[in-house]
C-alpha atoms as a PDB file:
ATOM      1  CA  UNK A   1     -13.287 -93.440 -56.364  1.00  0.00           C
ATOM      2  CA  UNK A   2     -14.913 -96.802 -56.306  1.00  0.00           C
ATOM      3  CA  UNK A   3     -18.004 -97.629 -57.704  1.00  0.00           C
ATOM      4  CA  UNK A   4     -19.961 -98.136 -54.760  1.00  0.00           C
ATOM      5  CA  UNK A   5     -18.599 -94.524 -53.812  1.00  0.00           C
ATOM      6  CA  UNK A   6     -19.475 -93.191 -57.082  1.00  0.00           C
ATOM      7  CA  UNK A   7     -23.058 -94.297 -57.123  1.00  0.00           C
ATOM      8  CA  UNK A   8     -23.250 -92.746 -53.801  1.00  0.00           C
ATOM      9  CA  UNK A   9     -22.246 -89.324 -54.834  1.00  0.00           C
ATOM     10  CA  UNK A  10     -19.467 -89.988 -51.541  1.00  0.00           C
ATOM     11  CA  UNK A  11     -15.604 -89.381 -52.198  1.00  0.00           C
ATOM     12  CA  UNK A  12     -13.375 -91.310 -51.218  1.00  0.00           C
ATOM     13  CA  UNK A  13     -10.877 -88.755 -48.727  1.00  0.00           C
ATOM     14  CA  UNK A  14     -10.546 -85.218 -48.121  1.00  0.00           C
ATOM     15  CA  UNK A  15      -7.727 -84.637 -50.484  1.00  0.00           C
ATOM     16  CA  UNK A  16      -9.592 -86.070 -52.859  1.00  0.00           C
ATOM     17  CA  UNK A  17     -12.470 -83.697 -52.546  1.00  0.00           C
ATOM     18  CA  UNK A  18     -10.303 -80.898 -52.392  1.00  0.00           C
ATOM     19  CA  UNK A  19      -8.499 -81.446 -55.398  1.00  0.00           C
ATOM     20  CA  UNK A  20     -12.189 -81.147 -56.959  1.00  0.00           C
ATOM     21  CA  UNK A  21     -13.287 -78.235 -55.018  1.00  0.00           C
ATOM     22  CA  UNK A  22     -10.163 -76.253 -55.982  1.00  0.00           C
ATOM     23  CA  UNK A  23      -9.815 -77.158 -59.157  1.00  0.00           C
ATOM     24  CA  UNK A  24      -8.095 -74.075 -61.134  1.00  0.00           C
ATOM     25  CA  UNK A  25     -10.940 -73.223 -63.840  1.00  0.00           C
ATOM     26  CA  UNK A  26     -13.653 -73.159 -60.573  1.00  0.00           C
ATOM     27  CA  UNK A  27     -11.075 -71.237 -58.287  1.00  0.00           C
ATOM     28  CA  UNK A  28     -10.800 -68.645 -61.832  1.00  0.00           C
ATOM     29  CA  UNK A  29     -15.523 -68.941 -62.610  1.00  0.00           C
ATOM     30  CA  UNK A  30     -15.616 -68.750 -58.850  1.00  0.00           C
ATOM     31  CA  UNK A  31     -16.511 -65.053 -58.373  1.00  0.00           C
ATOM     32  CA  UNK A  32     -17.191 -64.159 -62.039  1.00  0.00           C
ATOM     33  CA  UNK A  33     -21.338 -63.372 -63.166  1.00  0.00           C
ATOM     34  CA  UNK A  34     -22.679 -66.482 -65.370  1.00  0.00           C
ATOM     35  CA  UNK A  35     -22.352 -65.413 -68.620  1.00  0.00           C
ATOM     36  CA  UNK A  36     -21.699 -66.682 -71.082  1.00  0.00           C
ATOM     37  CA  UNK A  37     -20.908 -63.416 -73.610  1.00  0.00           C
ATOM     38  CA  UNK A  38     -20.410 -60.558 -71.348  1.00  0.00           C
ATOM     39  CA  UNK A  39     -20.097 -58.295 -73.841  1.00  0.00           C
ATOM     40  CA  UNK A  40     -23.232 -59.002 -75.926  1.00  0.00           C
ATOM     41  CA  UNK A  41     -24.926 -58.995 -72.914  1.00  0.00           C
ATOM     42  CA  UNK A  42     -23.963 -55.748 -71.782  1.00  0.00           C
ATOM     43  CA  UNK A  43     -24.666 -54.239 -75.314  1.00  0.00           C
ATOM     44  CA  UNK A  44     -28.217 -55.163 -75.522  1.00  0.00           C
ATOM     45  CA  UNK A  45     -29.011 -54.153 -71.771  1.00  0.00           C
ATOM     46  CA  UNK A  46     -27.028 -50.867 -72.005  1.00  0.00           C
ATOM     47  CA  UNK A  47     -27.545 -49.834 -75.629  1.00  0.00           C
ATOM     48  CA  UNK A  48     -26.716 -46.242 -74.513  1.00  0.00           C
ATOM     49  CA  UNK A  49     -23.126 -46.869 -73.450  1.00  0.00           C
END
């Protein structure tokens, strides 16, 4: 990515853009709810579990 490119928020190729929009952690966060403690969450929203 140039600078030019950069500033313009435009990638340079295709593979390029893939490579970002398949990267592994946002292939694994891809179908997952944003939280970021699940757990604690689900605690204080279902104390009677």
């Amino acid at each position: 990515i140039n600078k030019e490119g950069r500033a313009a928020g435009v990638l340079e190729n295709y593979a390029e853009g893939e490579k970002y929009a398949e990267h592994s952690l946002r292939r694994f966060v891809r179908n997952r709810n944003p939280e970021i403690m699940p757990a604690i969450n689900s605690f204080f929203t279902n104390p009677s579990k």
